[in-house]
Protein backbone atom coordinates (compact mmCIF):
# COMPACT_ATOMS: atom_id res chain seq x y z
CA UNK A 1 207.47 132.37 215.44
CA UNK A 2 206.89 131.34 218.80
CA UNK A 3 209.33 131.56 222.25
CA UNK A 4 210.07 128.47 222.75
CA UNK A 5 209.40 126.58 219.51
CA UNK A 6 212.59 124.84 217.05
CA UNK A 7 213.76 126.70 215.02
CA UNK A 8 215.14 125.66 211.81
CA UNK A 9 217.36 127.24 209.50
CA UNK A 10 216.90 126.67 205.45
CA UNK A 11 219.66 124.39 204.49
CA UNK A 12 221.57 125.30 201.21
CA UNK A 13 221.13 122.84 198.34
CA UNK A 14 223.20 119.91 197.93
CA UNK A 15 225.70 119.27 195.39
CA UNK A 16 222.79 116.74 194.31
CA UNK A 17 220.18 119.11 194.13
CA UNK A 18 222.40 121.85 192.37
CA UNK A 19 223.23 119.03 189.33
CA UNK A 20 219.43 117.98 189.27
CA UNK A 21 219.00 121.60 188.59
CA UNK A 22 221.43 121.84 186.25
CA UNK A 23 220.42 118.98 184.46
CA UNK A 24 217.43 120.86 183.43
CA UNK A 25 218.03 123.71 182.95
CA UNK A 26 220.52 122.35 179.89
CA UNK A 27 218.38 119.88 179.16
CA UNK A 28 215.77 122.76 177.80
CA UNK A 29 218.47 124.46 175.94
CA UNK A 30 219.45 121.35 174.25
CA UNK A 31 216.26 120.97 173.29
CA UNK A 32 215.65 124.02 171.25
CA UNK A 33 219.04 123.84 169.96
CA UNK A 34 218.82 120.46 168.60
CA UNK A 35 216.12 121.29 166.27
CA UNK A 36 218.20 120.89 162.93
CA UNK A 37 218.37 123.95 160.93
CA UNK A 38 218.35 121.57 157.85
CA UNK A 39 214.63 120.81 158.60
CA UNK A 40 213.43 124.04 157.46
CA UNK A 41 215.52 124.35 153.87
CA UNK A 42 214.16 123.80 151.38
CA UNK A 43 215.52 121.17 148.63
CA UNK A 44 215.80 121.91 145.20
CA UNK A 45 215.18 120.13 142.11
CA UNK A 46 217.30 120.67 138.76
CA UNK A 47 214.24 120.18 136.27
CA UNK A 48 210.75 119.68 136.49
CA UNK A 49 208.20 119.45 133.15
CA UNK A 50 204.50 121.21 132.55
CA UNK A 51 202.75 119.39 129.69
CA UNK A 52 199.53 120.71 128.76
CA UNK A 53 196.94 118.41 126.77
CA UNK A 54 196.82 118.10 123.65
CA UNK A 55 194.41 120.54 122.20
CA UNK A 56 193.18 121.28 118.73
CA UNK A 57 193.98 124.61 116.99
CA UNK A 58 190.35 125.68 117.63
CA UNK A 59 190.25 124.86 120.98
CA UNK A 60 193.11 127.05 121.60
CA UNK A 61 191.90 130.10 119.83
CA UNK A 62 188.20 129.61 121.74
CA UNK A 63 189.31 127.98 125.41
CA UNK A 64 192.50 128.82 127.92
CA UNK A 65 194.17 125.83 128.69
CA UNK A 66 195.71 125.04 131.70
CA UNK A 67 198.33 122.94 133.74
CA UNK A 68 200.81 122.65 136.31
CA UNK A 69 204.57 121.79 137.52
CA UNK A 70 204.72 118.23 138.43
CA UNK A 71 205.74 117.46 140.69
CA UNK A 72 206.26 120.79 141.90
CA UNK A 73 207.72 123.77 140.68
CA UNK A 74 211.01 122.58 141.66
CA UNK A 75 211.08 123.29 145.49
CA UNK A 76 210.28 121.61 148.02
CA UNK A 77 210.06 123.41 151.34
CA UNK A 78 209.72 123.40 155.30
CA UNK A 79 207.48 126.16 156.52
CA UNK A 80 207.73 128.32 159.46
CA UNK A 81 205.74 127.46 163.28
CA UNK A 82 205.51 131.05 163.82
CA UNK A 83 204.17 131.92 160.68
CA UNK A 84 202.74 135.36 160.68
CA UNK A 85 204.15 136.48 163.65
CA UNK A 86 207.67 136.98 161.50
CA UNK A 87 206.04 136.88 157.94
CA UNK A 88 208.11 139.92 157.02
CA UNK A 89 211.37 138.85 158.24
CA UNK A 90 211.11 135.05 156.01
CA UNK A 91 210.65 134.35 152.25
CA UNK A 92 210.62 131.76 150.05
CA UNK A 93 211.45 134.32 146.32
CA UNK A 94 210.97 133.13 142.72
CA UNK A 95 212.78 135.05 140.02
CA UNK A 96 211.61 133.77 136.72
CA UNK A 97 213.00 134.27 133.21
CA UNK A 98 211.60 132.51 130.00
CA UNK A 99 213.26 131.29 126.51
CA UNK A 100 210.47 132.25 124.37
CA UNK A 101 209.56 135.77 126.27
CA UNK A 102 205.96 133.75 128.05
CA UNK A 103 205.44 132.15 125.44
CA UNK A 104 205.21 128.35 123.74
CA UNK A 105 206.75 128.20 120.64
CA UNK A 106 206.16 125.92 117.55
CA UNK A 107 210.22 125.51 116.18
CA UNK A 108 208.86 124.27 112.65
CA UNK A 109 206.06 127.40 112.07
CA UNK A 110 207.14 130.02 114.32
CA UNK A 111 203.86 130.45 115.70
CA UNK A 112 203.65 131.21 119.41
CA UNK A 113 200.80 130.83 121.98
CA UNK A 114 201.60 133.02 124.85
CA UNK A 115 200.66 132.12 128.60
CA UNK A 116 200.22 133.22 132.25
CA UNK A 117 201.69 132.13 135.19
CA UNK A 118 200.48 131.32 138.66
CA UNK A 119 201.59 130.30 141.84
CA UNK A 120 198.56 129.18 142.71
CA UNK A 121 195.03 130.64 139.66
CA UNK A 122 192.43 129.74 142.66
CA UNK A 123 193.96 132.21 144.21
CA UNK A 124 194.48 134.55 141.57
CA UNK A 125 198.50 134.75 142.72
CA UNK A 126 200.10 135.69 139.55
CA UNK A 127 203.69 135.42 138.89
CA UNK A 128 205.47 137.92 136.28
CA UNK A 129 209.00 137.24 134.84
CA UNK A 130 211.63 138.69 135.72
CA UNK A 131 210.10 139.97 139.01
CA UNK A 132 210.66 138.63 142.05
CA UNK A 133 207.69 136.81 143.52
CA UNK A 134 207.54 135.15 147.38
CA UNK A 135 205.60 132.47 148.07
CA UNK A 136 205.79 132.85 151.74
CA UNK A 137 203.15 135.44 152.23
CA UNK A 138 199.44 136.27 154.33
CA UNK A 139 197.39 134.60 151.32
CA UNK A 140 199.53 131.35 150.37
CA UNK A 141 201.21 130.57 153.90
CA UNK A 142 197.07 129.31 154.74
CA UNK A 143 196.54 127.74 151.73
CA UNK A 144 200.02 125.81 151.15
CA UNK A 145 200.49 125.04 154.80
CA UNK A 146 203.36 126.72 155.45
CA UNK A 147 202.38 127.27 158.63
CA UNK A 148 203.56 124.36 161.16
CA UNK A 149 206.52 123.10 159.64
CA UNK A 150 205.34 120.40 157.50
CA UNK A 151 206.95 119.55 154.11
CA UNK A 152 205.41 121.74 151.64
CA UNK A 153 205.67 121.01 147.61
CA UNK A 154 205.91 124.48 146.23
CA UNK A 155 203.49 124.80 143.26
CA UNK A 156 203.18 126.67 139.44
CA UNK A 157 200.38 126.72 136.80
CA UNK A 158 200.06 128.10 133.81
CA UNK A 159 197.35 128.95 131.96
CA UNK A 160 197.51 130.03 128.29
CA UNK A 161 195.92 132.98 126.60
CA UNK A 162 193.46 132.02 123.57
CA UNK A 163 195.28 132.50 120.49
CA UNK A 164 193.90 132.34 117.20
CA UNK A 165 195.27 130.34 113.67
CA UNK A 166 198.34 128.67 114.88
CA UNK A 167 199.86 125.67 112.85
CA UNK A 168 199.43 122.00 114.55
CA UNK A 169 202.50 120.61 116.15
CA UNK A 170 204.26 120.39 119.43
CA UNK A 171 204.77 124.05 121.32
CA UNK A 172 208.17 124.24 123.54
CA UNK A 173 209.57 127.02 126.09
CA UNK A 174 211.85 126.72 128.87
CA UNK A 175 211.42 128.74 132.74
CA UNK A 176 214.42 129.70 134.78
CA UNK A 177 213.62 129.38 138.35
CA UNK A 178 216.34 131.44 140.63
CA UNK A 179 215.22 130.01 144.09
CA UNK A 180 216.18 132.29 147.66
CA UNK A 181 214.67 131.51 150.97
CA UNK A 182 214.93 132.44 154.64
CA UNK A 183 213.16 130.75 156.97
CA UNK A 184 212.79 130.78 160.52
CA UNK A 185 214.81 127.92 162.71
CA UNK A 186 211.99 127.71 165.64
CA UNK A 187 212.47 126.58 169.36
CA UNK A 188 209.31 127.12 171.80
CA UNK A 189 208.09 130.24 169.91
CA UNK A 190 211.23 132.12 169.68
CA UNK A 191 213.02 132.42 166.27
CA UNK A 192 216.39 130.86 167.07
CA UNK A 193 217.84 132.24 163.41
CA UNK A 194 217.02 132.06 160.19
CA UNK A 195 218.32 128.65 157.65
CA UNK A 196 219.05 130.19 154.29
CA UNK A 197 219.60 129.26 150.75
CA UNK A 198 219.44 129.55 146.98
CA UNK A 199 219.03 127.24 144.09
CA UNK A 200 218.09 127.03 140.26
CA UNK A 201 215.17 125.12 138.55
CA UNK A 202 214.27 124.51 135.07
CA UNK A 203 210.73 123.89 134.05
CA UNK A 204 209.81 122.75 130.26
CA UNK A 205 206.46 123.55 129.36
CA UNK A 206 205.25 121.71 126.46
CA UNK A 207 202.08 121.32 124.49
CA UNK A 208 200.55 118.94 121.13
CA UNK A 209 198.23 121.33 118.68
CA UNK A 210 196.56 118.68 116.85
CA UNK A 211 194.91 119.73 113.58
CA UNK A 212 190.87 120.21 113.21
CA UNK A 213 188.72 121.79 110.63
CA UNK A 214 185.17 123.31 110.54
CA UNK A 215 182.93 122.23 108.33
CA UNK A 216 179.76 123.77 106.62
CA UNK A 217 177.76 121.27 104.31
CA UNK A 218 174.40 122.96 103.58
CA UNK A 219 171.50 120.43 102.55
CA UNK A 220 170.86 119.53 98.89
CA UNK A 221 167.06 119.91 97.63
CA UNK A 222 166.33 118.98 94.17
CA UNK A 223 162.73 120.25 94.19
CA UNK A 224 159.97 118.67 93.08
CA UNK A 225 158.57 116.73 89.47
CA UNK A 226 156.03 114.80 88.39
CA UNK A 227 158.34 112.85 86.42
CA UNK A 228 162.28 112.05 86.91
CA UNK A 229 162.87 113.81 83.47
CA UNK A 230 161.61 116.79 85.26
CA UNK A 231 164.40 117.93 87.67
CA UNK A 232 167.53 119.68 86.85
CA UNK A 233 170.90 119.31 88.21
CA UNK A 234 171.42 121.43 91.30
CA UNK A 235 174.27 122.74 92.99
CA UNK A 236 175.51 123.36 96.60
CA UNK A 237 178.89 124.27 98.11
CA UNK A 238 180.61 122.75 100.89
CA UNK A 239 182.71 124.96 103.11
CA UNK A 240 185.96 123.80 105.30
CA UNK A 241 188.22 125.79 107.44
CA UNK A 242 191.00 123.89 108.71
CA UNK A 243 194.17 124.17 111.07
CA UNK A 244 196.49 126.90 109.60
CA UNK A 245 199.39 124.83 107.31
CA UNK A 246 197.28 121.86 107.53
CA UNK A 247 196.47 120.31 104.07
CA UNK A 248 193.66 117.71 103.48
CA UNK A 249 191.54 115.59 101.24
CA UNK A 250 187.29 115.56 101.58
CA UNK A 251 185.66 112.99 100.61
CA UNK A 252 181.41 111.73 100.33
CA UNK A 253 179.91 108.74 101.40
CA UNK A 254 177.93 106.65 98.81
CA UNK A 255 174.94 107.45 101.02
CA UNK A 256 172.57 105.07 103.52
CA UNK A 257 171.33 102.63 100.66
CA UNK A 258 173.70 102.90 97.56
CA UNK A 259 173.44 99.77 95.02
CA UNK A 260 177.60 99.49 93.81
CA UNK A 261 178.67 103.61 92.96
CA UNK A 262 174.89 104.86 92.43
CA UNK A 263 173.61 106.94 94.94
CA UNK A 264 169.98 106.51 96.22
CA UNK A 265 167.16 108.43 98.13
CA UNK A 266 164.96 106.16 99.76
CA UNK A 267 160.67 106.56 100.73
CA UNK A 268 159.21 103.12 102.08
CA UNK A 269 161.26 100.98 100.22
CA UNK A 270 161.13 102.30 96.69
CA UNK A 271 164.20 104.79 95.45
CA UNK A 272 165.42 107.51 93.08
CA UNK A 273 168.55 107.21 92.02
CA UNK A 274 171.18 110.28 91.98
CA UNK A 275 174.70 111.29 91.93
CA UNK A 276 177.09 114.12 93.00
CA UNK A 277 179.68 115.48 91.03
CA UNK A 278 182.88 117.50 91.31
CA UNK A 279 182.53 120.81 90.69
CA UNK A 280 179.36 122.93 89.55
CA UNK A 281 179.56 121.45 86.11
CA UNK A 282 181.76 118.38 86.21
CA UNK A 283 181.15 114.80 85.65
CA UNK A 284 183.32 113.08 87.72
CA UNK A 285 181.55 111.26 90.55
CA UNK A 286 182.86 112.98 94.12
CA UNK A 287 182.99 109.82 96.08
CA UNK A 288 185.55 109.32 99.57
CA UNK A 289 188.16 107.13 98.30
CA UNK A 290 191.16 107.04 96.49
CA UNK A 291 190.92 109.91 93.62
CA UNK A 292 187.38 110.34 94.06
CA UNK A 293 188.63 112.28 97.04
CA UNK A 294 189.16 116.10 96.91
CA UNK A 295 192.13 117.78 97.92
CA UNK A 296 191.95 121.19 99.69
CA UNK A 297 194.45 122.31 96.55
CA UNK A 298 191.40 122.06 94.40
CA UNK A 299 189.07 123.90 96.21
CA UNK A 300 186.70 125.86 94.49
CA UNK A 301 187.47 128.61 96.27
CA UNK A 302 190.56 129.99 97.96
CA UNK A 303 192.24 126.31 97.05
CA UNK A 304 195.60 125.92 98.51
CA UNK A 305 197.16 124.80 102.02
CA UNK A 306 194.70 126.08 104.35
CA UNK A 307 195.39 129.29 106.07
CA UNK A 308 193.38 128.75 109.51
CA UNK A 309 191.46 131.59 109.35
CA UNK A 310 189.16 132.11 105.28
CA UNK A 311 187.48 129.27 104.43
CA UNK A 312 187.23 127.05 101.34
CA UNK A 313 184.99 126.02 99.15
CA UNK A 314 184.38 122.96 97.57
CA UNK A 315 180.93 122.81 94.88
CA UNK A 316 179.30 119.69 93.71
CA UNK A 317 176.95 119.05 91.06
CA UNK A 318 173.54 117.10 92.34
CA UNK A 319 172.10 115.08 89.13
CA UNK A 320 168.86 112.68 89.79
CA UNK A 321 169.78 109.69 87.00
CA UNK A 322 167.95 110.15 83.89
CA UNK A 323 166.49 106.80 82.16
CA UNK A 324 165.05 105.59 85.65
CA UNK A 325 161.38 104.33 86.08
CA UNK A 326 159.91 107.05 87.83
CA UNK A 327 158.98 105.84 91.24
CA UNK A 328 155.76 106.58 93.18
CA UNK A 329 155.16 109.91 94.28
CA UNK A 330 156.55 110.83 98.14
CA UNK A 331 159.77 112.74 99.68
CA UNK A 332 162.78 110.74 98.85
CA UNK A 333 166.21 111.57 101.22
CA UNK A 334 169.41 110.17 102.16
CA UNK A 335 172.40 111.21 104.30
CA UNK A 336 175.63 112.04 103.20
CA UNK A 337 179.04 112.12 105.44
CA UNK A 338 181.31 114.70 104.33
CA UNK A 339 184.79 113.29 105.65
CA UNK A 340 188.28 115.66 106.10
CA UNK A 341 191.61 113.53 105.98
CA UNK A 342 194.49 115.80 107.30
């Protein structure tokens, strides 16, 4: 400095200045502290359901089905802001035990179709009971957005494994969900502690197995004569395989053009008249009401309540009607609906 110049000294701060200072300096800390631990619990609910759709009992032995939690799995979380940086240090653990084992369980048969859990199938995130599985980890924290500190509806599908010959009805189990977390109470990047907690959801997991059969119904040829006198009776056998326990009555349409209970093939507008019997040598008409019906109890073959699995066999007598007018020559059809009545 200068001879000569002023020279002047700092002066200390003020009472003024030192509570300005003060001021915010607390006013920082007050805002990290008053970031309520609360916000990133998570909140529990008692019971949630998983209802898959009604399938038949062939779907389920051929496709998996599949459905989820709703609304959630039960939990309802905050996530983290810092994320990965302390991914090993928070959790959000699912401990799962099952009435039925993994499995859904028809009360009235006993027949069970097992299933898989997920947290989330896109991801391939399986979940295995009685093993502790947390959801807060490097593949799910992207894809559930636990990153940021958002609300986050915890999920859980299920997917079922194809099971083959199970009884129609309604399939039943129950999941315990034993529910820790800890998860990071954030200020401005810095971890100011950890909220914990634990809680217990139920999940009921129910599906409808409707009954459905297969059916085989070959075509029926009588041949070819110069005369109706010519052709002979002719048989063919119809084969159904139905939903395990599931009995059932099959029945035959009168055909496209019938005239009252005869039966007729039709070729441009002239007819042959016919008729289809029960049995390979019966003479009572197999039509699709009342006790023209047949039950699967009279099956030709392997008669009986069906067992989901062998099929059975029902055989009818073709006759074309003897004392017609023989009609001009041509190919005569019709179309027959086989029917099953569970």
């Amino acid at each position: 400095m200068p001879i000569g110049e002023p020279h002047h000294m700092p002066q200390p701060p003020t009472a003024l200045h030192r509570n300005r200072r003060s001021w915010s300096i607390g006013a920082m800390l007050l805002l990290l502290l008053c970031i309520s631990p609360a916000a990133w619990s998570c909140t529990i609910s008692p019971s949630v359901t998983a209802t898959f759709a009604s399938a038949s009992s062939f779907a389920i032995a051929s496709t998996p089905q599949t459905t989820s939690a709703q609304p959630n799995a039960g939990a309802v979380c905050r996530g983290s802001v810092l994320g990965l940086a302390v991914v090993s240090d928070q959790w959000i653990r699912a401990t799962l035990s099952s009435a039925n084992q993994g499995a859904l369980v028809n009360a009235a048969s006993g027949d069970a179709i097992s299933y898989r859990i997920f947290a989330l199938a896109a991801a391939n995130e399986e979940i295995f009971l009685n093993t502790t599985y947390n959801y807060f980890n490097p593949v799910l924290i992207d894809l559930l957005g636990l990153i940021g500190g958002q609300s986050v509806n915890i999920p859980m599908e299920f997917r079922t494994l194809t099971t083959a010959n199970v009884a129609a009805g309604t399939y039943t189990d129950t999941i315990t969900i034993n529910w820790n977390w800890r998860i990071c109470n954030v200020g401005v990047l810095v971890c100011l502690g950890f909220r914990t907690g634990s809680g217990v959801s139920t999940v009921s997991l129910s599906m409808a197995v409707t009954p459905d059969c297969a059916i085989q119904s070959p075509d029926l040829d009588f041949g070819s004569a110069p005369l109706v006198a010519g052709f002979d009776p002719v048989t063919q056998t119809i084969d159904i395989t139905c939903t395990k326990g599931s009995d059932f009555s099959v029945g035959l349409s009168d055909g496209q053009q019938p005239a009252a209970s005869i039966r007729r093939m039709e070729n441009n507008g002239n007819y042959l008249e016919y008729q289809l019997y029960k049995g390979p040598t019966g003479s009572e008409r197999w039509g699709n009401t009342g006790s023209e019906r047949r039950s699967s109890a009279t099956a030709d073959t392997n008669p009986g309540t069906p067992s989901g699995v062998t099929g059975q066999g029902f055989t009818y007598r073709g006759e074309i009607l003897p004392g017609q007018t023989t009609p001009p020559s041509g190919t005569y059809t019709d179309v027959i609906v086989v029917d099953v009545i569970f």
